[in-house]
Protein backbone atom coordinates (compact mmCIF):
# COMPACT_ATOMS: atom_id res chain seq x y z
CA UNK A 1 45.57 35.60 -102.48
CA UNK A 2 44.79 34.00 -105.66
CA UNK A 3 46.03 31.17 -104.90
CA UNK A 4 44.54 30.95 -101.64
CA UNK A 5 40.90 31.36 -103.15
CA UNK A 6 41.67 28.84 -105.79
CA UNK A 7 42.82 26.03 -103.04
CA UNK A 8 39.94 26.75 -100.93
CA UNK A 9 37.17 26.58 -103.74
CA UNK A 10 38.77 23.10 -104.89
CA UNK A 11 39.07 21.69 -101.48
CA UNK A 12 35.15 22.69 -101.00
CA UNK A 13 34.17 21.16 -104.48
CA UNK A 14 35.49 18.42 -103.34
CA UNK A 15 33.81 18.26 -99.91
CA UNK A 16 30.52 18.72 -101.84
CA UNK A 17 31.66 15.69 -103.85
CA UNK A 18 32.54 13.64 -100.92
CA UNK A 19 28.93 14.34 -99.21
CA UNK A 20 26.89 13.89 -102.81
CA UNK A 21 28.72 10.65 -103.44
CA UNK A 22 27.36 9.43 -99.99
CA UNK A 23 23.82 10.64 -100.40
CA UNK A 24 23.45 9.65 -104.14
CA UNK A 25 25.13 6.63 -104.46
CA UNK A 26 23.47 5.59 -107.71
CA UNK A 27 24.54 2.04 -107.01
CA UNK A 28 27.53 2.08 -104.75
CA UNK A 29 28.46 -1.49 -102.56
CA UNK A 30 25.31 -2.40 -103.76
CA UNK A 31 25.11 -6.59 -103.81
CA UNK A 32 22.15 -7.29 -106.01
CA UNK A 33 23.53 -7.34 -109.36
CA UNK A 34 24.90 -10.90 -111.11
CA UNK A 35 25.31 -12.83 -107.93
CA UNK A 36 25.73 -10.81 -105.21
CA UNK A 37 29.34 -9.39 -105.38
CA UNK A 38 29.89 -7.19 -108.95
CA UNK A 39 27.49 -4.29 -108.91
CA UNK A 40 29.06 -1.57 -110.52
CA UNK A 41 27.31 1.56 -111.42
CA UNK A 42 29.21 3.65 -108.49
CA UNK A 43 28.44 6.92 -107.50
CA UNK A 44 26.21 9.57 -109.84
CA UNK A 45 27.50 13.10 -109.69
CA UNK A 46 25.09 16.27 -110.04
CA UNK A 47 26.61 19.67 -111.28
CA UNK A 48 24.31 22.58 -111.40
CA UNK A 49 25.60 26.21 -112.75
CA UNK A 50 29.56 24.25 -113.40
CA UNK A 51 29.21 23.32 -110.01
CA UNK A 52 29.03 20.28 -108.02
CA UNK A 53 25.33 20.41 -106.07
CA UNK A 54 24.48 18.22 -102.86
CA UNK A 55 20.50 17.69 -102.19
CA UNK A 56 19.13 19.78 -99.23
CA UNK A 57 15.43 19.76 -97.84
CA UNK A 58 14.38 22.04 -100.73
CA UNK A 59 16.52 20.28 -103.62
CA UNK A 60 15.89 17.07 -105.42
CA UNK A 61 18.59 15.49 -107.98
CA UNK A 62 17.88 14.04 -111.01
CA UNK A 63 17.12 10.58 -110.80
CA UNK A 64 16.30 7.34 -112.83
CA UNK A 65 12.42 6.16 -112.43
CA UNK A 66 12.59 3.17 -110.41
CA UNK A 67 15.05 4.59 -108.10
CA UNK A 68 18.91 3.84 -108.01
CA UNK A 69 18.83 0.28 -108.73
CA UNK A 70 16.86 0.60 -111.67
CA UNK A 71 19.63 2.99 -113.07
CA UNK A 72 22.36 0.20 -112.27
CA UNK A 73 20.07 -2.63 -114.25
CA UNK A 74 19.50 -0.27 -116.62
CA UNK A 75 23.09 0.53 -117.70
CA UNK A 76 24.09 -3.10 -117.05
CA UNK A 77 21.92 -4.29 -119.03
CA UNK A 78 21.85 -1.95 -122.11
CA UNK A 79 25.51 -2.30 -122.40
CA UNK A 80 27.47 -3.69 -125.18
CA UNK A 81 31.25 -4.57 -124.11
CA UNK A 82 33.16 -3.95 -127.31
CA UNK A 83 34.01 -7.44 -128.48
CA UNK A 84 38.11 -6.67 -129.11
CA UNK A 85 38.22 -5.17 -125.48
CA UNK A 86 36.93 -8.28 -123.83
CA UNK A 87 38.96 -10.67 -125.92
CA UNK A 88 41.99 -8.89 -124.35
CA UNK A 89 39.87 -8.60 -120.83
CA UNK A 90 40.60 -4.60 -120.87
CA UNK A 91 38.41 -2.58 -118.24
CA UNK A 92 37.68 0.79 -117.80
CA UNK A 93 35.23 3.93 -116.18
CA UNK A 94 33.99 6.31 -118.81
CA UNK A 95 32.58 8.93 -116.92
CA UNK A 96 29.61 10.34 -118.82
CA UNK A 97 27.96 13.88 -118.54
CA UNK A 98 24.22 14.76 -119.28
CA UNK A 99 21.31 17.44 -119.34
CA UNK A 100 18.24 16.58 -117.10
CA UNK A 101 15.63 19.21 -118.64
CA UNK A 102 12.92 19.73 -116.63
CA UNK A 103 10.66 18.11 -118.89
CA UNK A 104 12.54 14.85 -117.85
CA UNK A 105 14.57 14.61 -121.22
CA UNK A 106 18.15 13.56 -121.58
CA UNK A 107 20.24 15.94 -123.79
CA UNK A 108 24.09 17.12 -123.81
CA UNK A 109 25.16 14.19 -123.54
CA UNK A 110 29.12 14.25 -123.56
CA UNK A 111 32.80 12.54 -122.09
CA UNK A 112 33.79 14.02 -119.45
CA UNK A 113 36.40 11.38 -118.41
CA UNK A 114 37.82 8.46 -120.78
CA UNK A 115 38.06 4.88 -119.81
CA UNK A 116 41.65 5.36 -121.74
CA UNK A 117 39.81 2.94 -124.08
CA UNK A 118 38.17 4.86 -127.22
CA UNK A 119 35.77 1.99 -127.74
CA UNK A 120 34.59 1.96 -124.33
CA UNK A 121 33.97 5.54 -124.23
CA UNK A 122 31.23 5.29 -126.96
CA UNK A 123 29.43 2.88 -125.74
CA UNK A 124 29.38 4.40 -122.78
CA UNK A 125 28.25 7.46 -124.70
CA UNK A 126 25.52 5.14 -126.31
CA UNK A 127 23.95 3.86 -123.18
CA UNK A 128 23.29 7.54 -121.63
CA UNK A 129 22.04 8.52 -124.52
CA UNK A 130 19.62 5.58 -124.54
CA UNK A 131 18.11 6.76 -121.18
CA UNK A 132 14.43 7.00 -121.12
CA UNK A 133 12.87 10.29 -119.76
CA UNK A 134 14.30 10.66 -115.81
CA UNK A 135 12.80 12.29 -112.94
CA UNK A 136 14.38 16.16 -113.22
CA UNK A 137 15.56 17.70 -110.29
CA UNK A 138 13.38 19.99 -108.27
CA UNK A 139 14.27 23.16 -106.27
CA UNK A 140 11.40 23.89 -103.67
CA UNK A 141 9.15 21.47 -105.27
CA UNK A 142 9.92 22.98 -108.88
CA UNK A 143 11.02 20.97 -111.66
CA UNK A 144 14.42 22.47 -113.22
CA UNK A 145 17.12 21.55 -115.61
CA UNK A 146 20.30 20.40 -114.11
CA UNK A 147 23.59 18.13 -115.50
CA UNK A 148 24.52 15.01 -113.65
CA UNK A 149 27.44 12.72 -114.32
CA UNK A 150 27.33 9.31 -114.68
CA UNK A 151 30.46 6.64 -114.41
CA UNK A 152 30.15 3.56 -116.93
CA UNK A 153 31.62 0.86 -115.52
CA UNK A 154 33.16 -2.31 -117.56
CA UNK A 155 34.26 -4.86 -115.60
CA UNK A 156 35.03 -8.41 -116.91
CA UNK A 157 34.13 -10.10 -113.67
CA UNK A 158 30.59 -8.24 -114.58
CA UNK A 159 30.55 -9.80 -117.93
CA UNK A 160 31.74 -13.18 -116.72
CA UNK A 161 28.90 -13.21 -114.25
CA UNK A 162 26.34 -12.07 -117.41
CA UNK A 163 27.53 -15.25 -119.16
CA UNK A 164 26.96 -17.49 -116.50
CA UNK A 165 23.61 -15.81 -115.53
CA UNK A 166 22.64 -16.63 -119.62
CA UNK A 167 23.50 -20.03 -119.23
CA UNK A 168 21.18 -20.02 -116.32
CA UNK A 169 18.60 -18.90 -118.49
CA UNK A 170 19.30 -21.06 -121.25
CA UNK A 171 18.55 -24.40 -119.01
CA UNK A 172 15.18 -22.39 -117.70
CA UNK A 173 14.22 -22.63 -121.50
CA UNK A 174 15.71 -25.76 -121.72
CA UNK A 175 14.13 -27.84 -119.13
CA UNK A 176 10.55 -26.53 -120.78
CA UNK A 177 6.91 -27.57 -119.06
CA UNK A 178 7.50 -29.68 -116.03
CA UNK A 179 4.58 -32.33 -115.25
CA UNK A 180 4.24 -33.52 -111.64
CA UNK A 181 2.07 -36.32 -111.14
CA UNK A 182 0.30 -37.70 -107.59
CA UNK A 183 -1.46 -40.46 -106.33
CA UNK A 184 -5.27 -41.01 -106.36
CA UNK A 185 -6.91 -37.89 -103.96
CA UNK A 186 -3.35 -37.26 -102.76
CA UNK A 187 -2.56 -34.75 -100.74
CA UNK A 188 -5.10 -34.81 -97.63
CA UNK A 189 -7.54 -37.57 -99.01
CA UNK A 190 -11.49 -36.80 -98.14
CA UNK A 191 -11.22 -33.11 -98.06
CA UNK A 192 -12.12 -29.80 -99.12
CA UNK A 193 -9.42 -27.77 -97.98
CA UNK A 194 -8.00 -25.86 -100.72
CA UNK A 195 -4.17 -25.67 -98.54
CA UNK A 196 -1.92 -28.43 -97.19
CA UNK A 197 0.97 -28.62 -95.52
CA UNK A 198 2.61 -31.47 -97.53
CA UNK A 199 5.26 -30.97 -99.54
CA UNK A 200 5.85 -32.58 -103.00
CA UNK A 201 9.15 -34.96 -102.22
CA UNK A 202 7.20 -36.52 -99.46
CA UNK A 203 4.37 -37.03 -101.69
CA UNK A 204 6.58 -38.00 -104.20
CA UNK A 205 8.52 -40.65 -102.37
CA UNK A 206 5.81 -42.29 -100.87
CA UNK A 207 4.25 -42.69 -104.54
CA UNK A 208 7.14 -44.09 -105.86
CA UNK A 209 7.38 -46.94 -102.89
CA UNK A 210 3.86 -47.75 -104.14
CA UNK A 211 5.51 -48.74 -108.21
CA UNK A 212 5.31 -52.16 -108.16
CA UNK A 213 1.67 -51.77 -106.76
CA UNK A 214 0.40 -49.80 -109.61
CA UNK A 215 2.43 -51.84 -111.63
CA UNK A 216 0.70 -55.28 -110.61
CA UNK A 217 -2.95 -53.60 -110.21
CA UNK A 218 -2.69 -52.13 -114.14
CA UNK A 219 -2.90 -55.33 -115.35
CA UNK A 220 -5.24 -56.76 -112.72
CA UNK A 221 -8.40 -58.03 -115.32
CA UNK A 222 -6.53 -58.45 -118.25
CA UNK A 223 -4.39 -61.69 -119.58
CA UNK A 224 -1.80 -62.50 -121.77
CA UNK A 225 0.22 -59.74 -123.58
CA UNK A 226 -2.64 -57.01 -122.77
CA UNK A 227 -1.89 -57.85 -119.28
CA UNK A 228 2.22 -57.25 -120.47
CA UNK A 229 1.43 -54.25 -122.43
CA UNK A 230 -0.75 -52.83 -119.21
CA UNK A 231 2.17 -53.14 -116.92
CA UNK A 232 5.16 -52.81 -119.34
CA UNK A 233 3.32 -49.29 -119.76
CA UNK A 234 2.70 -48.38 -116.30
CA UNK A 235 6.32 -49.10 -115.33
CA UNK A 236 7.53 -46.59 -118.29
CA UNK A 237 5.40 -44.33 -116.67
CA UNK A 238 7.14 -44.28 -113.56
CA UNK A 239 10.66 -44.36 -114.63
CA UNK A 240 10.11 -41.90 -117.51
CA UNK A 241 7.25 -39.38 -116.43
CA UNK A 242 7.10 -39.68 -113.05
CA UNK A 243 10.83 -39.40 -112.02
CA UNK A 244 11.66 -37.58 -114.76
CA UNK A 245 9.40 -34.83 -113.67
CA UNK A 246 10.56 -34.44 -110.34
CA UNK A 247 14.33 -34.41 -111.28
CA UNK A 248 13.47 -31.44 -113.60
CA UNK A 249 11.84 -29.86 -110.73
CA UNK A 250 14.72 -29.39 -108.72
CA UNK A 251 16.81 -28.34 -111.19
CA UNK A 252 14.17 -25.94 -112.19
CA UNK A 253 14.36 -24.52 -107.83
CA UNK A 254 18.64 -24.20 -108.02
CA UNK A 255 18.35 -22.67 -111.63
CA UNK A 256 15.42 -20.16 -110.06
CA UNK A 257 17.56 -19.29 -107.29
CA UNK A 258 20.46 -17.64 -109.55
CA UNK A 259 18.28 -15.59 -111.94
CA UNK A 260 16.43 -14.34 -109.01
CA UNK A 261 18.97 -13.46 -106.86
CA UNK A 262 20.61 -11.76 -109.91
CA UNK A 263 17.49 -9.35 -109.63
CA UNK A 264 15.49 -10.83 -112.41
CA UNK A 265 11.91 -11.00 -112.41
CA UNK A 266 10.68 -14.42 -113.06
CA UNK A 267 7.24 -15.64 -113.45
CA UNK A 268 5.08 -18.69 -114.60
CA UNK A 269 1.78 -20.98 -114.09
CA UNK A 270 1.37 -23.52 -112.61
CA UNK A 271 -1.80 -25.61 -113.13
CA UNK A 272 -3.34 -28.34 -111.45
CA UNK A 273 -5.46 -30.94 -112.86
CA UNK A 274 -7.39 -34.47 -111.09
CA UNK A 275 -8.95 -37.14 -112.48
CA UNK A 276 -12.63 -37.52 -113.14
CA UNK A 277 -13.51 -39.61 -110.44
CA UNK A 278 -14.97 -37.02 -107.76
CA UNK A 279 -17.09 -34.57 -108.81
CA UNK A 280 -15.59 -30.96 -110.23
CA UNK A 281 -15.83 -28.85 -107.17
CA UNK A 282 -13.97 -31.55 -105.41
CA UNK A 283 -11.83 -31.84 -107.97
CA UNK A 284 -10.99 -28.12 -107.35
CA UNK A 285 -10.06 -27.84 -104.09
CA UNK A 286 -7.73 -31.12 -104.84
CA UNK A 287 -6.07 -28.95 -107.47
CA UNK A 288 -5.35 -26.37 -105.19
CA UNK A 289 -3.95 -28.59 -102.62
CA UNK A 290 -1.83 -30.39 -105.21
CA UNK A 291 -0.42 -26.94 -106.48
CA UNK A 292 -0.03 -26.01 -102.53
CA UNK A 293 2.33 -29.19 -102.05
CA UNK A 294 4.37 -28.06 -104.79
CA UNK A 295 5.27 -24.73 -104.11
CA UNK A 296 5.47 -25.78 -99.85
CA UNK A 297 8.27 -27.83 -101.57
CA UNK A 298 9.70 -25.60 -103.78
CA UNK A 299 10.21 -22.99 -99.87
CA UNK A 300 12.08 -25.57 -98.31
CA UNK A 301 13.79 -27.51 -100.97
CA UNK A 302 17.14 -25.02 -99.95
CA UNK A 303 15.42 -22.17 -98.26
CA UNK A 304 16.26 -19.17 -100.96
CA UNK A 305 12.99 -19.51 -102.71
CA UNK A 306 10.52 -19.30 -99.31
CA UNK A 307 10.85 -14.96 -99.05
CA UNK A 308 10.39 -15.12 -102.94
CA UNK A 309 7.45 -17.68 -103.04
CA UNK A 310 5.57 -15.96 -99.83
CA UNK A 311 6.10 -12.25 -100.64
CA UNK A 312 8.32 -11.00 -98.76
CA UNK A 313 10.59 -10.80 -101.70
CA UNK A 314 9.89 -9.13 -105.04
CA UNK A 315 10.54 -10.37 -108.27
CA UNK A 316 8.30 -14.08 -108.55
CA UNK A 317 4.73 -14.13 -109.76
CA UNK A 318 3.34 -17.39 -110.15
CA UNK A 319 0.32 -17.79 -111.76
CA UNK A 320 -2.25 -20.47 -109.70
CA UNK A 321 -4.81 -22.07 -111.61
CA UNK A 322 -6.47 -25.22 -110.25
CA UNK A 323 -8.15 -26.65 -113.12
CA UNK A 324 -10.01 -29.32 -111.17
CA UNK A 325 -11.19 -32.55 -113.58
CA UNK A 326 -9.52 -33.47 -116.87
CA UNK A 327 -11.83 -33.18 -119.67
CA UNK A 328 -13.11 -36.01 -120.62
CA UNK A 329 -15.35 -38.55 -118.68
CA UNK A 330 -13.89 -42.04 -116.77
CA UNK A 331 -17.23 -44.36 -117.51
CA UNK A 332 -14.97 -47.42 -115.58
CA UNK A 333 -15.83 -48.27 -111.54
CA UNK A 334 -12.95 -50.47 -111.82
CA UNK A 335 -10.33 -49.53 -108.98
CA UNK A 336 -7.61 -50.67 -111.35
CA UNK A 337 -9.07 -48.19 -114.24
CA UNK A 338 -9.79 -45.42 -112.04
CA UNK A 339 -7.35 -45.83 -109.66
CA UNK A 340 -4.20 -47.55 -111.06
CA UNK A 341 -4.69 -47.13 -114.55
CA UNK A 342 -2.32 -45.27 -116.76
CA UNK A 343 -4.81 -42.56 -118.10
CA UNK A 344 -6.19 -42.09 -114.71
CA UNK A 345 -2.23 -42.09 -113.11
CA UNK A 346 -1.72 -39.30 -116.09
CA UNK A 347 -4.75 -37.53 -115.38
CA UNK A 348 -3.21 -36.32 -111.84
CA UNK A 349 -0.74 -33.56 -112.03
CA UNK A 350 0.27 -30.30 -112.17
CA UNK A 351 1.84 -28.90 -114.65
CA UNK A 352 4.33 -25.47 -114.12
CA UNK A 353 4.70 -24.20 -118.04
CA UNK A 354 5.24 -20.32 -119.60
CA UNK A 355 8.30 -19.80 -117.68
CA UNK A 356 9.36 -15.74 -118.34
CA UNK A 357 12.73 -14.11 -117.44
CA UNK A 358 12.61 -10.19 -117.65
């Protein structure tokens, strides 16, 4: 009869593990960590009393703040692989017990089940311990202390997707401020609209077709090697700054992409500036169109950005500030000063800068 009590009571613990571990999948199939494919913080486990407890109407479980993903990014990214275990590529699940006091703290923390790797079992240790205060779990709306269990997971296909996500994050750094530049009151010429519905490469191109224009019109009134200077100049500017700053655009878009679809939150300003030739408020609404064209490019450039750029996805700010004029004062009426001149050509741009992965 023994016997018979003891089979049934295992085969209903386990029942009331089955149903827990599909209603509090702490991270589960989840496909939002490091690329889309390696999320691994499984399934949490709550044990009330030495037993095994599934939420009901009246019950809560303890939970991480932020909700189950948080948890997952949370462990993922407070963990350490031990350096000698991922030189030999070893992986493991440590599964890790805790105290959720009502009071939120984290206490008792203890092995319940070895990765079969000593190493990996204190770090795993380490990371639950490292938990800030969690949402206790409440029976009929009363805060109470209650143990959960929660599996560690080292995978190296996890780590390998870390590294490349760091690289990604390295070139972020590395490509730095990026300066766009535009032609005189482009986009939408003669107006005060502060949105448009052009798109940067367009504007781009079709200021890049106009080089040899800019370049001849520099060095319109002047002779001799002012004349050479005026254009030698000018064409620098087109191969060097004007080029240059598109090409670090788009590589700026594919490397956004990665870190945001590897749930980082990204943010930055981007600034737009005109020349002095119109009058500030102008000058202001031109800004904002200029910024406008930008990030219209930055949606459609390969169509992951868009949700990200118009809200429908979390995790970009970007910080819009249309400076308007350039500070100082263009006393020149000369088209080839104000227009087609080099500090005029410089003085139209935006400029995306303070780049911040979290």
């Amino acid at each position: 009869m023994k016997r018979v009590y003891s089979l049934l009571s295992s085969v209903l613990t386990l029942a009331l593990m089955f149903t827990l571990s599909s209603s509090y999948a702490q991270c589960g199939n989840d496909t939002y960590l490091y690329g889309g494919k390696n999320g691994s913080c499984k399934t949490g486990i709550a044990v009330a009393y030495g037993q095994h407890e599934t939420p009901t109407s009246a019950m809560t479980l303890p939970h991480f703040k932020g909700g189950n993903k948080a948890m997952c990014r949370y462990i993922n990214k407070t963990k350490v692989y031990p350096v000698s275990l991922k030189s030999q590529r070893a992986e493991g699940t440590a599964l890790v017990q805790c105290k959720v006091l009502a009071d939120s703290t984290v206490t008792d923390v203890e092995l319940v089940t070895s990765s079969g790797y000593d190493e990996m079992d204190k770090e795993a240790i380490r990371v639950v311990e490292s938990f800030p205060k969690m949402c206790p779990a409440t029976q009929s709306c009363t805060a109470q202390d209650m143990i959960m269990q929660v599996p560690v997971h080292f995978s190296m296909d996890e780590e390998d997707a870390k590294a490349k996500l760091a690289e990604v994050k390295k070139q972020i750094r590395n490509i730095g401020p990026i300066t766009l530049y535009f032609e005189n009151d482009r986009p939408d010429p003669r107006t005060k609209n502060d949105y448009t519905s052009s798109e940067y490469k367009s504007l781009y191109d079709a200021y890049m077709g106009k080089k040899s224009t800019y370049v001849s019109e520099s060095g319109k009134n002047l002779s001799g090697s002012k004349k050479t200077e005026a254009e030698n100049q000018m064409t620098a500017f087109f191969n060097d700054s004007i080029a240059t700053g598109y090409d670090r655009l788009v590589k700026f878009c594919d490397a956004l992409v990665e870190v945001l679809e590897a749930g980082y939150d990204v943010e930055f300003d981007i600034n737009g500036f005109a020349s002095p030739l119109s009058n500030s408020d102008y000058n202001k609404h031109l800004s904002s169109r200029r910024i406008g064209s930008v990030l219209n490019y930055m949606s459609q450039a390969n169509g992951k950005l868009a949700p990200y750029i118009n809200g429908s996805k979390s995790g970009l700010t970007i910080h819009k500030n249309p400076e308007g004029e350039v500070s100082h004062k263009e006393t020149s009426t000369s088209t080839s000063v104000t227009v087609y001149g080099l500090q005029a050509a410089k003085d139209r741009k935006i400029v995306i800068s303070n780049v911040y992965v979290k």
